[in-house]
PDB file of N, CA and C in Angstrom:
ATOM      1  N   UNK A   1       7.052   0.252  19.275  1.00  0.00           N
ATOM      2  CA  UNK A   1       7.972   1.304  18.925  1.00  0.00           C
ATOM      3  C   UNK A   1       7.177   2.476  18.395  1.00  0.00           C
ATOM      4  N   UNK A   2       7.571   3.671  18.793  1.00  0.00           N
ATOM      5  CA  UNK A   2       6.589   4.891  18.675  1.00  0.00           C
ATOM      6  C   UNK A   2       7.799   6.112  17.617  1.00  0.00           C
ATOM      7  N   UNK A   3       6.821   6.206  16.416  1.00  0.00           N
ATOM      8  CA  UNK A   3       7.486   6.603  15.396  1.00  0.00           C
ATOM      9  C   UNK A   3       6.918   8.361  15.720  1.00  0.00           C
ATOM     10  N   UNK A   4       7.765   9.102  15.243  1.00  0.00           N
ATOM     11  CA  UNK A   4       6.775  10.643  15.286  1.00  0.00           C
ATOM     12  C   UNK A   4       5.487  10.968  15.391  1.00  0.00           C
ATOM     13  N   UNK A   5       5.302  12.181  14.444  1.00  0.00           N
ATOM     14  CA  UNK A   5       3.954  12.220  14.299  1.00  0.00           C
ATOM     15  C   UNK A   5       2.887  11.423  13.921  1.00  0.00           C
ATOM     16  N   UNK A   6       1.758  11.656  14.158  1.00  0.00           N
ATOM     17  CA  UNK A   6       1.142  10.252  13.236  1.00  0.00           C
ATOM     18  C   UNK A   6      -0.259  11.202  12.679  1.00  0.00           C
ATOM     19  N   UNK A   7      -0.457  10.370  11.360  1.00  0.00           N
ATOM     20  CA  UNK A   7      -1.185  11.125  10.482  1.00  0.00           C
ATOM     21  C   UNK A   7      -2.906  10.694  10.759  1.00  0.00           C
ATOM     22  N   UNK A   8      -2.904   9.886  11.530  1.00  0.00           N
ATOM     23  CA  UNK A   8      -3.780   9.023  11.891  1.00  0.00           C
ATOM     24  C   UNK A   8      -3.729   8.619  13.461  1.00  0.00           C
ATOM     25  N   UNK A   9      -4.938   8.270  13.770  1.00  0.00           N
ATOM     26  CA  UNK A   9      -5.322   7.458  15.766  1.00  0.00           C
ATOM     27  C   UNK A   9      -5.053   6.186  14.803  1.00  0.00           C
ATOM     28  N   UNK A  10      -3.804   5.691  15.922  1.00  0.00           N
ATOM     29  CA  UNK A  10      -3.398   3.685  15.835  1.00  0.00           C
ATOM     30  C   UNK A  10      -4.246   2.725  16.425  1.00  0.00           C
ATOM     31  N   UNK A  11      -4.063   1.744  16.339  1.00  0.00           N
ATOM     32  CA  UNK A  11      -4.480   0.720  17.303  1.00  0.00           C
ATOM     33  C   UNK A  11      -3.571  -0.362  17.666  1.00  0.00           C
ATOM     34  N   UNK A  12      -3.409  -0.145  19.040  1.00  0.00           N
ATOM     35  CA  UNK A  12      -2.028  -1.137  19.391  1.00  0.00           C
ATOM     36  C   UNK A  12      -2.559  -2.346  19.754  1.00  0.00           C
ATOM     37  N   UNK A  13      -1.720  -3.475  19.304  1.00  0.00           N
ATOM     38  CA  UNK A  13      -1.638  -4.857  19.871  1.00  0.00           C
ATOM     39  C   UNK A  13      -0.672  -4.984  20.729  1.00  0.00           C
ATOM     40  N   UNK A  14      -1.034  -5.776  21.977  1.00  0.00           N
ATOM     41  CA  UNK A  14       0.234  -5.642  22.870  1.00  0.00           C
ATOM     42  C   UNK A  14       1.271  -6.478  22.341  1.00  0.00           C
ATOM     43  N   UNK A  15       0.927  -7.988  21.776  1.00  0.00           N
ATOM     44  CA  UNK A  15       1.971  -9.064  21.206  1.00  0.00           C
ATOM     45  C   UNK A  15       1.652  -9.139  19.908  1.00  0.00           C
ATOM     46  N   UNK A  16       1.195  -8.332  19.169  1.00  0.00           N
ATOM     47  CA  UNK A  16       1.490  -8.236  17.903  1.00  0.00           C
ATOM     48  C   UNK A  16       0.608  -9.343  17.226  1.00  0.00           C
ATOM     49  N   UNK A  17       0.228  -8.944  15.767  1.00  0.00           N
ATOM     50  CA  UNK A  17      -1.064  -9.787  15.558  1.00  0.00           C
ATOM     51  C   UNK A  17       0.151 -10.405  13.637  1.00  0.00           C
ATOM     52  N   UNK A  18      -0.048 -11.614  13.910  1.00  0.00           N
ATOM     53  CA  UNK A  18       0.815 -12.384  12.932  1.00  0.00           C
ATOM     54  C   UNK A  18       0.320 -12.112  11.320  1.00  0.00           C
ATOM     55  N   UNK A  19       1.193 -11.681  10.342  1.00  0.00           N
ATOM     56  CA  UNK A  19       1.077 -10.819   9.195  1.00  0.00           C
ATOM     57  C   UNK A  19       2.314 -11.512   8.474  1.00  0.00           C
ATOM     58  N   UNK A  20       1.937 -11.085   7.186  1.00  0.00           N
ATOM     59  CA  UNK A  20       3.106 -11.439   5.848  1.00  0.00           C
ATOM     60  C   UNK A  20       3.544 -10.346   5.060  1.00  0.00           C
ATOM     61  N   UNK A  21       4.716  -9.459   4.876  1.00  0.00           N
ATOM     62  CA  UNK A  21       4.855  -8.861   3.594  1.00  0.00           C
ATOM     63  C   UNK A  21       5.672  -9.860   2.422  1.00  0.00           C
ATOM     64  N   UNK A  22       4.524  -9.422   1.204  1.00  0.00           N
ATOM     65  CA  UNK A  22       5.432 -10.088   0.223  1.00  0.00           C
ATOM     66  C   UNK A  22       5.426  -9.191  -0.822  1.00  0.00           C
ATOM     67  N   UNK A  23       6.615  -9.452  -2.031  1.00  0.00           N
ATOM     68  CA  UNK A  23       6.260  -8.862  -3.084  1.00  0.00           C
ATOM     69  C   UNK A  23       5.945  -8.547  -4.174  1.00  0.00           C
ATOM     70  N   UNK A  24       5.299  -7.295  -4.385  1.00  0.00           N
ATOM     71  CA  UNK A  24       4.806  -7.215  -5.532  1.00  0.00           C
ATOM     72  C   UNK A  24       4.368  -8.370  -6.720  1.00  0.00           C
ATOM     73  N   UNK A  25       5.975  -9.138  -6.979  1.00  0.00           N
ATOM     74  CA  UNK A  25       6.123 -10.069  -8.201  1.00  0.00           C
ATOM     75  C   UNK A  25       5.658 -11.272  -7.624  1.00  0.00           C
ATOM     76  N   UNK A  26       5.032 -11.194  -5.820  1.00  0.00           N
ATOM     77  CA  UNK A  26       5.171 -12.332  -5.759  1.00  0.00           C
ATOM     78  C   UNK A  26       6.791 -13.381  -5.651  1.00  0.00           C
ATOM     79  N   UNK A  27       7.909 -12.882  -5.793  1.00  0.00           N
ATOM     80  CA  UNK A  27       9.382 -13.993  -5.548  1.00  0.00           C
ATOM     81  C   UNK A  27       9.538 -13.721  -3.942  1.00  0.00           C
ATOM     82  N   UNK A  28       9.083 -12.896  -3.760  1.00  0.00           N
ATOM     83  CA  UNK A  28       9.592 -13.078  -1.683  1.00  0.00           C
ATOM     84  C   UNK A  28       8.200 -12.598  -0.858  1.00  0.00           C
ATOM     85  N   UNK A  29       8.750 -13.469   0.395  1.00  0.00           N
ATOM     86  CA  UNK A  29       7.678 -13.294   1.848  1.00  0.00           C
ATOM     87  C   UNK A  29       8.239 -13.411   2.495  1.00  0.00           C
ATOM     88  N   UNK A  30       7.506 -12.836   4.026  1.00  0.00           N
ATOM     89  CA  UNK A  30       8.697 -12.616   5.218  1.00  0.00           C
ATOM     90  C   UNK A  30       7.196 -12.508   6.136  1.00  0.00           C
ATOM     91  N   UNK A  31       7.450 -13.203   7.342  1.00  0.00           N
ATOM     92  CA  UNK A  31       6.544 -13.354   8.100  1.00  0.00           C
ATOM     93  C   UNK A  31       6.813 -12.275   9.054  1.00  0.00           C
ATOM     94  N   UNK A  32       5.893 -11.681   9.677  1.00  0.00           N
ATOM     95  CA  UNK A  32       5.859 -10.393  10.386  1.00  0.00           C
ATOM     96  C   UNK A  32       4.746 -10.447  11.415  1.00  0.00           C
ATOM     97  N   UNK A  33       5.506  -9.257  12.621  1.00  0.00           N
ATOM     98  CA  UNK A  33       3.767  -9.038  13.718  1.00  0.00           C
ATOM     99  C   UNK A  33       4.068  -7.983  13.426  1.00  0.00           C
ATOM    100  N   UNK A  34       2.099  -7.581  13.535  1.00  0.00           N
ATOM    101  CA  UNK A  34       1.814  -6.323  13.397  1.00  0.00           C
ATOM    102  C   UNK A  34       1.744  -5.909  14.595  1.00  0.00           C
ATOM    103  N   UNK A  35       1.809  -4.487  15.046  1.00  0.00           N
ATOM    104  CA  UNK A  35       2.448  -4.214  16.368  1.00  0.00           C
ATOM    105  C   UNK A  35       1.260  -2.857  16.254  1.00  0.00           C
ATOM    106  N   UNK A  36       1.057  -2.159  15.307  1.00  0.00           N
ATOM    107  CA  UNK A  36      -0.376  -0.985  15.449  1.00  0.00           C
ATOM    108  C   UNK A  36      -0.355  -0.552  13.780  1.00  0.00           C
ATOM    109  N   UNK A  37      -1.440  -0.268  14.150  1.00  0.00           N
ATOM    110  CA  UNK A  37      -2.334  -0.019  12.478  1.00  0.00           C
ATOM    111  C   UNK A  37      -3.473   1.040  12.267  1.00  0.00           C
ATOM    112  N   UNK A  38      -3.058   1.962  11.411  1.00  0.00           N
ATOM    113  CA  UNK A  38      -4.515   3.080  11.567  1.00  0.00           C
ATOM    114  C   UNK A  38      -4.964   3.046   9.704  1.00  0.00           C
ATOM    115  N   UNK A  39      -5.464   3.860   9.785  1.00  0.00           N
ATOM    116  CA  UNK A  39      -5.865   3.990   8.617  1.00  0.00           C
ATOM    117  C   UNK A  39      -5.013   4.242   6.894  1.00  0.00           C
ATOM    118  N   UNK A  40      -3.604   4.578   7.935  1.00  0.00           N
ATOM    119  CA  UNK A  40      -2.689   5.346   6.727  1.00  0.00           C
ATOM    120  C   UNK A  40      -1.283   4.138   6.742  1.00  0.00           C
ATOM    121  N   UNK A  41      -1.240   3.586   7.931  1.00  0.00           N
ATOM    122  CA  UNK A  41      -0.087   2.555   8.010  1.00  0.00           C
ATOM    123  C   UNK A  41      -0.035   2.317   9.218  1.00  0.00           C
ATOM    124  N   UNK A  42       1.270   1.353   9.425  1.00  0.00           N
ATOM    125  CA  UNK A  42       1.181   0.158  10.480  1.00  0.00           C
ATOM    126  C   UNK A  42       2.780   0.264  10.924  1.00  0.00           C
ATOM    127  N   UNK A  43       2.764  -0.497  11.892  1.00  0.00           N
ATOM    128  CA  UNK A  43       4.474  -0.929  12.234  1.00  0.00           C
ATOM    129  C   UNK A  43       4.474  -2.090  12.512  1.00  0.00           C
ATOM    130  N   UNK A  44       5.143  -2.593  11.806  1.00  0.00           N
ATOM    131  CA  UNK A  44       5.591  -4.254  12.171  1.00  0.00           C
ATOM    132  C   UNK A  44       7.332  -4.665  12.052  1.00  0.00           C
ATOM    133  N   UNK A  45       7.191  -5.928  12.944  1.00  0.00           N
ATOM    134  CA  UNK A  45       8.752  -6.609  13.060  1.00  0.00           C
ATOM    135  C   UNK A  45       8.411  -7.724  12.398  1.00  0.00           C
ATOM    136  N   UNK A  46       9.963  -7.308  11.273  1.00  0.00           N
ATOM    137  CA  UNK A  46       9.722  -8.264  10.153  1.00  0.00           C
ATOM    138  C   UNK A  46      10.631  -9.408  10.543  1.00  0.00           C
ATOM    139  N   UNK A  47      10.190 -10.692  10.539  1.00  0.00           N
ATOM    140  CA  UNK A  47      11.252 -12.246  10.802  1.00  0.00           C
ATOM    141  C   UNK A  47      12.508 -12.482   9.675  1.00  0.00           C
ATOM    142  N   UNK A  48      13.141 -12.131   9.519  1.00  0.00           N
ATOM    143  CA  UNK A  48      14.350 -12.278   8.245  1.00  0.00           C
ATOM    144  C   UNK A  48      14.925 -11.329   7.704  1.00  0.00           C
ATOM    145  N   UNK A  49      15.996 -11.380   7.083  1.00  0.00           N
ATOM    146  CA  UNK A  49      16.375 -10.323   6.977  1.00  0.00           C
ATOM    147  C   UNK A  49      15.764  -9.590   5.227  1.00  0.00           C
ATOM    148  N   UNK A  50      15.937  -8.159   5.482  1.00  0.00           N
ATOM    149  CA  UNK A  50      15.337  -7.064   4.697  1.00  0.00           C
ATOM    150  C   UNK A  50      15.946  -6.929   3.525  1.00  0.00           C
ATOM    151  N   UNK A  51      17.399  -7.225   3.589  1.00  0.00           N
ATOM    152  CA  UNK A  51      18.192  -6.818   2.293  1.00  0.00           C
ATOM    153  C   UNK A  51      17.661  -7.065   1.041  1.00  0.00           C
ATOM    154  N   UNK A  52      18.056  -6.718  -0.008  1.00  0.00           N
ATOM    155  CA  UNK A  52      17.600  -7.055  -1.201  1.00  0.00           C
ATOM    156  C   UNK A  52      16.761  -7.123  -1.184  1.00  0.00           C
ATOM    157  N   UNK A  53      15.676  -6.556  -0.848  1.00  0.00           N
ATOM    158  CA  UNK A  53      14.057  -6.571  -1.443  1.00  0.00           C
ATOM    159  C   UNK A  53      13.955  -5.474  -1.140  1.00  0.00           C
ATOM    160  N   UNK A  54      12.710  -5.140  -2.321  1.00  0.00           N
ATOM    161  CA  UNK A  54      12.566  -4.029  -2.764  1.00  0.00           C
ATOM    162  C   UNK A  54      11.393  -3.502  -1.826  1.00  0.00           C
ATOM    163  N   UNK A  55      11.509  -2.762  -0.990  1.00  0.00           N
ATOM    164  CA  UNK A  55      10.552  -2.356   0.017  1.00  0.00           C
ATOM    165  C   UNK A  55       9.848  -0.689  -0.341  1.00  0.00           C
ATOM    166  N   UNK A  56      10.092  -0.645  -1.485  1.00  0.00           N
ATOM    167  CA  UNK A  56       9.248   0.690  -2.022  1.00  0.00           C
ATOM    168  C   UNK A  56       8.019   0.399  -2.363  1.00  0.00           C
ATOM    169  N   UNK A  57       7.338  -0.661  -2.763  1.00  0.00           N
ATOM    170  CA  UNK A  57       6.022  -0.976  -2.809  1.00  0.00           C
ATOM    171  C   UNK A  57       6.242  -2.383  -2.908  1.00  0.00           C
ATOM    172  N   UNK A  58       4.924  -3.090  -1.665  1.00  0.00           N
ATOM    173  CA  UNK A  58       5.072  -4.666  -1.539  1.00  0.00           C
ATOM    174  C   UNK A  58       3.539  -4.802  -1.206  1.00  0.00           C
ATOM    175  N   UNK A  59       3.156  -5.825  -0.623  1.00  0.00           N
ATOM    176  CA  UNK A  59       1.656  -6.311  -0.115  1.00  0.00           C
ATOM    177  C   UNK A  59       1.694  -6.545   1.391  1.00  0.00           C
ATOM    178  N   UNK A  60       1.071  -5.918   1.853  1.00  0.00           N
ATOM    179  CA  UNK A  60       0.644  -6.730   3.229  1.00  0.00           C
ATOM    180  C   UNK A  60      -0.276  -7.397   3.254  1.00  0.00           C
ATOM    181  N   UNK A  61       0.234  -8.845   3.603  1.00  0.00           N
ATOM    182  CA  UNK A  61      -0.742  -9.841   3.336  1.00  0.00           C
ATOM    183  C   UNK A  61      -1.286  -9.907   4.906  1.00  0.00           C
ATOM    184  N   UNK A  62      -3.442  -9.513   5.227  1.00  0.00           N
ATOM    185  CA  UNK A  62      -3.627  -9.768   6.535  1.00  0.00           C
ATOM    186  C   UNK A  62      -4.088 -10.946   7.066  1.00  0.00           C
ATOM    187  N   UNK A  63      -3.709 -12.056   5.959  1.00  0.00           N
ATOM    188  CA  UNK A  63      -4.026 -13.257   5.904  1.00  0.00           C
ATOM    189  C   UNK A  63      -3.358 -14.490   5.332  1.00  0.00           C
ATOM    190  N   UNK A  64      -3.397 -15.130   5.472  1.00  0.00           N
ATOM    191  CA  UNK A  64      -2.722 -16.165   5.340  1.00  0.00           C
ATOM    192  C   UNK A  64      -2.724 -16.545   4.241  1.00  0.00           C
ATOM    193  N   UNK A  65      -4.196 -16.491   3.735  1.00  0.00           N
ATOM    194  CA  UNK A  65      -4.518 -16.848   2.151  1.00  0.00           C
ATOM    195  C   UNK A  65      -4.163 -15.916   0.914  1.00  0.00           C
ATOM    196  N   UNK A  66      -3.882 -14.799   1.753  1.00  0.00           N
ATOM    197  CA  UNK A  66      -3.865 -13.066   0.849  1.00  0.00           C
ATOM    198  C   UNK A  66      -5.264 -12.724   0.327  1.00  0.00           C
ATOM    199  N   UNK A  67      -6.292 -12.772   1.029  1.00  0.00           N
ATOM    200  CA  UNK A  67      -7.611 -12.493   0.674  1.00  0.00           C
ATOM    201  C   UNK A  67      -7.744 -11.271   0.863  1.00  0.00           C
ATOM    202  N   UNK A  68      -6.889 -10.959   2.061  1.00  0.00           N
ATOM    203  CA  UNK A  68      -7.085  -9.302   2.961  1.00  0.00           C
ATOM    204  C   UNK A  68      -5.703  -8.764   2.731  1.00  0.00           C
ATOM    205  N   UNK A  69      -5.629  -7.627   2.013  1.00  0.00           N
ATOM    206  CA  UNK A  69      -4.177  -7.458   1.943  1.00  0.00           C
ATOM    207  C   UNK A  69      -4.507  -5.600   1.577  1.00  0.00           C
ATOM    208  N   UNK A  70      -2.944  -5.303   1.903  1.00  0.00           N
ATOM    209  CA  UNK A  70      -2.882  -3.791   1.213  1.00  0.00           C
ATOM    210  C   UNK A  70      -2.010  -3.089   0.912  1.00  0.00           C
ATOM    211  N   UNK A  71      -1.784  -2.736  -0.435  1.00  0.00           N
ATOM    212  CA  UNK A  71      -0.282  -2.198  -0.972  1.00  0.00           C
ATOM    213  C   UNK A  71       0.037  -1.103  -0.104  1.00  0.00           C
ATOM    214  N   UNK A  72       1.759  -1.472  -0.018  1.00  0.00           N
ATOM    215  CA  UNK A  72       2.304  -0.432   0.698  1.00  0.00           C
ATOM    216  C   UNK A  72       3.652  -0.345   0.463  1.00  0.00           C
ATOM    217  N   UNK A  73       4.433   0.975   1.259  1.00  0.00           N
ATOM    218  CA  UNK A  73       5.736   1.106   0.814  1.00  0.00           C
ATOM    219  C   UNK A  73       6.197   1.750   2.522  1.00  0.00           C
ATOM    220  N   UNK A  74       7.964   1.236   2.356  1.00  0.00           N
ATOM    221  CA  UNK A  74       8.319   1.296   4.027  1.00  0.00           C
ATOM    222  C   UNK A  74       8.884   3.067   4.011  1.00  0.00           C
ATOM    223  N   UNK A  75       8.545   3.196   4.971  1.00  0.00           N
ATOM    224  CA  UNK A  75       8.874   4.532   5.576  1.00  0.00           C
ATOM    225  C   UNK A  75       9.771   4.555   6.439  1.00  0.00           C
ATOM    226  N   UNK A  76       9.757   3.600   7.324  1.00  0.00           N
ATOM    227  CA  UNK A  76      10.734   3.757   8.363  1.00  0.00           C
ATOM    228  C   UNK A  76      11.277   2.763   8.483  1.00  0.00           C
ATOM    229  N   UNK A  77      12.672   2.468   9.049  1.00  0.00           N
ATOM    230  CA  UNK A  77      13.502   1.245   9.227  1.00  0.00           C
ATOM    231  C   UNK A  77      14.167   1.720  10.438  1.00  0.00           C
ATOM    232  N   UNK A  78      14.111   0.908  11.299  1.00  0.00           N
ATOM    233  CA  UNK A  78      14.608   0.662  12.848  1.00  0.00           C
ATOM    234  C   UNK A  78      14.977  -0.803  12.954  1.00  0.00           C
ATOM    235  N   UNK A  79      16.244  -1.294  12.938  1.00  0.00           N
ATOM    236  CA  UNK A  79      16.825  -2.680  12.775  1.00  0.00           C
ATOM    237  C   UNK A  79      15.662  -3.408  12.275  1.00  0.00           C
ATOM    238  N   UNK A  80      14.783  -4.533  13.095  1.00  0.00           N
ATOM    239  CA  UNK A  80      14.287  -5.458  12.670  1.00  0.00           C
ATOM    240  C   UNK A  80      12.546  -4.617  12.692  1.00  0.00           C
ATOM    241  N   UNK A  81      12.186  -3.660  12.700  1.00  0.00           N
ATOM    242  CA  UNK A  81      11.023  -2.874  12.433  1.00  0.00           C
ATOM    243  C   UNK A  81      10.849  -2.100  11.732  1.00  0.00           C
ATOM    244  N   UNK A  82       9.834  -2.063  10.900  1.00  0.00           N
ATOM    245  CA  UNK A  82       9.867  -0.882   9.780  1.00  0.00           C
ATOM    246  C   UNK A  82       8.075  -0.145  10.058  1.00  0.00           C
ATOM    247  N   UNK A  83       8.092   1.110   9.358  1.00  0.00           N
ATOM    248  CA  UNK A  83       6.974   1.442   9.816  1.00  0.00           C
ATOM    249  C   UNK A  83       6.588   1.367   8.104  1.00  0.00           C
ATOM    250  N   UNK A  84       5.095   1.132   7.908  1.00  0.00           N
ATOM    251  CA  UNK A  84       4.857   1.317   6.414  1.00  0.00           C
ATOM    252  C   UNK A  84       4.134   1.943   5.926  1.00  0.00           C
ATOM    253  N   UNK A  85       3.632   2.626   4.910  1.00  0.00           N
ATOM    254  CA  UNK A  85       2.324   3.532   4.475  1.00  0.00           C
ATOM    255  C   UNK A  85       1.313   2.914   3.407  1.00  0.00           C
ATOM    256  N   UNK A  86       0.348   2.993   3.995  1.00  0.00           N
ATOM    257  CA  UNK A  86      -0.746   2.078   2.871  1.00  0.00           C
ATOM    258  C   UNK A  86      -0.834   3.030   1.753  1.00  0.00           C
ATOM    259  N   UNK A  87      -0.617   2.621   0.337  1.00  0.00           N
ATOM    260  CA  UNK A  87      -0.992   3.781  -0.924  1.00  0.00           C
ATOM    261  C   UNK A  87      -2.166   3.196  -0.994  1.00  0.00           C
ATOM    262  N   UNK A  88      -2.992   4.208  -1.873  1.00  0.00           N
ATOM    263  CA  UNK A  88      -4.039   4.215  -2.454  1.00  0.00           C
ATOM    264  C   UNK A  88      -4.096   4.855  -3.764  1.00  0.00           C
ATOM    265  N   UNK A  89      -5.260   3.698  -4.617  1.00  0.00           N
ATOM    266  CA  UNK A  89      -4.833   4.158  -6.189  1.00  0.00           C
ATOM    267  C   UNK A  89      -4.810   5.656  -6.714  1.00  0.00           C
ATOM    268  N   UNK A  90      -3.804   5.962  -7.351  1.00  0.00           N
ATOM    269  CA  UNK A  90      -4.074   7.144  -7.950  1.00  0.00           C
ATOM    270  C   UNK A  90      -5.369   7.513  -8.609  1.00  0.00           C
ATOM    271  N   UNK A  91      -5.877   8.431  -8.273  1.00  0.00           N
ATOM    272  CA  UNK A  91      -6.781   9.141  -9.034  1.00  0.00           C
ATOM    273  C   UNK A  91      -7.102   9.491 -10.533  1.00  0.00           C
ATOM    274  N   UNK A  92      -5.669   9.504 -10.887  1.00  0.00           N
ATOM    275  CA  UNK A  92      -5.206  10.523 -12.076  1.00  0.00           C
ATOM    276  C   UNK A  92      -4.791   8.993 -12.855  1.00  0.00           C
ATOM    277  N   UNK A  93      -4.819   8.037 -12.433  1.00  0.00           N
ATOM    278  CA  UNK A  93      -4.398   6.419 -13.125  1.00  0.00           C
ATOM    279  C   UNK A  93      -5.487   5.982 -13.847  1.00  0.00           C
ATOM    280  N   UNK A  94      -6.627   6.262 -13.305  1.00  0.00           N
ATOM    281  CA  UNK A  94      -8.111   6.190 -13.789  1.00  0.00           C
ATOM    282  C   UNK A  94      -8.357   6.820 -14.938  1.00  0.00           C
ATOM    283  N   UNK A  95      -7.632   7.614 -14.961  1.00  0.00           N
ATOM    284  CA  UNK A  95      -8.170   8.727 -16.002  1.00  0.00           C
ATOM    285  C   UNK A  95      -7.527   8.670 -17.382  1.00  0.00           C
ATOM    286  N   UNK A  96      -6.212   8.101 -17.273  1.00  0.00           N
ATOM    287  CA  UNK A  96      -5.396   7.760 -18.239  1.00  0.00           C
ATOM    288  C   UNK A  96      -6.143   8.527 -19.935  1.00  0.00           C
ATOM    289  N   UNK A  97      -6.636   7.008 -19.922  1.00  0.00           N
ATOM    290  CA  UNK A  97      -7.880   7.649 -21.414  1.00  0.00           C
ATOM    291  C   UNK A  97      -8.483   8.487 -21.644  1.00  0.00           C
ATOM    292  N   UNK A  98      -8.629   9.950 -22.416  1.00  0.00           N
ATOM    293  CA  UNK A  98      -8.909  11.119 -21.919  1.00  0.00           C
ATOM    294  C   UNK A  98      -9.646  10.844 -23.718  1.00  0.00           C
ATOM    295  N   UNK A  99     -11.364  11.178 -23.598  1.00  0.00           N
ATOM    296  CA  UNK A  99     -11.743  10.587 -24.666  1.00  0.00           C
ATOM    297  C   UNK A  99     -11.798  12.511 -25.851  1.00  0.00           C
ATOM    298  N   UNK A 100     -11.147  11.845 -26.728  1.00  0.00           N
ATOM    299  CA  UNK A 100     -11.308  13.205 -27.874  1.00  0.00           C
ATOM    300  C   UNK A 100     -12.688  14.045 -28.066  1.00  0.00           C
ATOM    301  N   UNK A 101     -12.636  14.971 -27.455  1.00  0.00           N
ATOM    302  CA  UNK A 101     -13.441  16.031 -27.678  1.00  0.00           C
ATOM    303  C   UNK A 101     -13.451  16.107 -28.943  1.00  0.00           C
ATOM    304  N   UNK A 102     -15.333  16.055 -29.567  1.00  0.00           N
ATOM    305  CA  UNK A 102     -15.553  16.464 -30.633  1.00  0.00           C
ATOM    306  C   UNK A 102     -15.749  18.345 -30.969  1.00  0.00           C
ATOM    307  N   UNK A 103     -15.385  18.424 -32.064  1.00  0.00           N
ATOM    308  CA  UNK A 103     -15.576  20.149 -32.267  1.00  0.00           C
ATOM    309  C   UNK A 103     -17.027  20.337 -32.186  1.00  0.00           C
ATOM    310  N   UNK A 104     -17.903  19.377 -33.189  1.00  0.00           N
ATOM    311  CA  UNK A 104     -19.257  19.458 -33.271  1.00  0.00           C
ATOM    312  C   UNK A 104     -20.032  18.073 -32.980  1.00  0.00           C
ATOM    313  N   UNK A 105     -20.720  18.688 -31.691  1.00  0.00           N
ATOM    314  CA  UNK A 105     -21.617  16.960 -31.460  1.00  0.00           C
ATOM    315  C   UNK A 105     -22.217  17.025 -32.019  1.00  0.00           C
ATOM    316  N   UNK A 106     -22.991  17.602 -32.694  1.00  0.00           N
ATOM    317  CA  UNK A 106     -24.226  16.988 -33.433  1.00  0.00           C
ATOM    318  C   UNK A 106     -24.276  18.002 -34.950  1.00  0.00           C
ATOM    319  N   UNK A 107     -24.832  16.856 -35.911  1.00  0.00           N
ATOM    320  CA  UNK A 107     -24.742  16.946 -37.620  1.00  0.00           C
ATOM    321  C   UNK A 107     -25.487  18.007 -37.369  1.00  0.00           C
ATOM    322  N   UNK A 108     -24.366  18.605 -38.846  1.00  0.00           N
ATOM    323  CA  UNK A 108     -24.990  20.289 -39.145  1.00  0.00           C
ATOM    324  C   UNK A 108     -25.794  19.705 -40.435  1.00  0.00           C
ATOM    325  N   UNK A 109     -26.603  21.022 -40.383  1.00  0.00           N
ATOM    326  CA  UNK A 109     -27.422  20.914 -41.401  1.00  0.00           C
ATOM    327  C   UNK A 109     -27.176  21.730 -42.577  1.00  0.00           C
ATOM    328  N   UNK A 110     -27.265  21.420 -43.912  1.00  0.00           N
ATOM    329  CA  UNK A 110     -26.665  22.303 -44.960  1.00  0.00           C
ATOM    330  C   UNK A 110     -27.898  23.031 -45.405  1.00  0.00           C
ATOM    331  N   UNK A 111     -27.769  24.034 -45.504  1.00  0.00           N
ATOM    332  CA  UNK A 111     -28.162  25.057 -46.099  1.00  0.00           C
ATOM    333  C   UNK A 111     -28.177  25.537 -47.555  1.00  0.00           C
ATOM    334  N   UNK A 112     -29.641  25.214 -48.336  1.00  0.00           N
ATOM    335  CA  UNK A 112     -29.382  25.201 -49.328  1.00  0.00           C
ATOM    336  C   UNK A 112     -29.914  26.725 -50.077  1.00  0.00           C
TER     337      UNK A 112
END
């Protein structure tokens, strides 16, 4: 299934290469083929139904074990296909701790 623009060159599987989304918390999985995948996201047909889960950020598991995996959130929904977008960590999440600027680095000397 061929979604708009694409932000990225895909790579198609003709029968789809066997995948898991689960989520976040870990309480749900849903077995899925991946159908093409670039650098920014993928499209896959998910086996079960979608309802009630929270598909704003989940895992794509590219393995069975979840060794290979990559957070993502769905973009597109077409009955039993969704297209998804891989995030990547914020920048600005890193930074959180912003260490207190001193007025004076180094001891003054008194003047007598």
């Amino acid at each position: 299934m061929a979604f708009g623009d694409r932000k990225s060159e895909r790579v198609d599987f003709e029968s789809g290469i066997p995948v898991y989304i689960m989520g976040i918390d870990g309480t749900w999985r849903r077995d899925c083929l991946m159908f093409d995948v670039s650098q920014t996201g993928a499209c896959l047909y998910v086996e079960g139904k979608l309802e009630g889960l929270d598909l704003n950020e989940f895992f794509l598991l590219l393995s069975s074990t979840g060794l290979a995996y990559r957070r993502c959130r769905m973009v597109r929904l077409a009955g039993d296909q969704i297209g998804v977008e891989f995030l990547t960590p914020d920048k600005t999440a890193n930074r959180k701790r912003n260490p207190k600027r001193r007025s004076d680095e180094t001891p003054t000397s008194r003047q007598s």
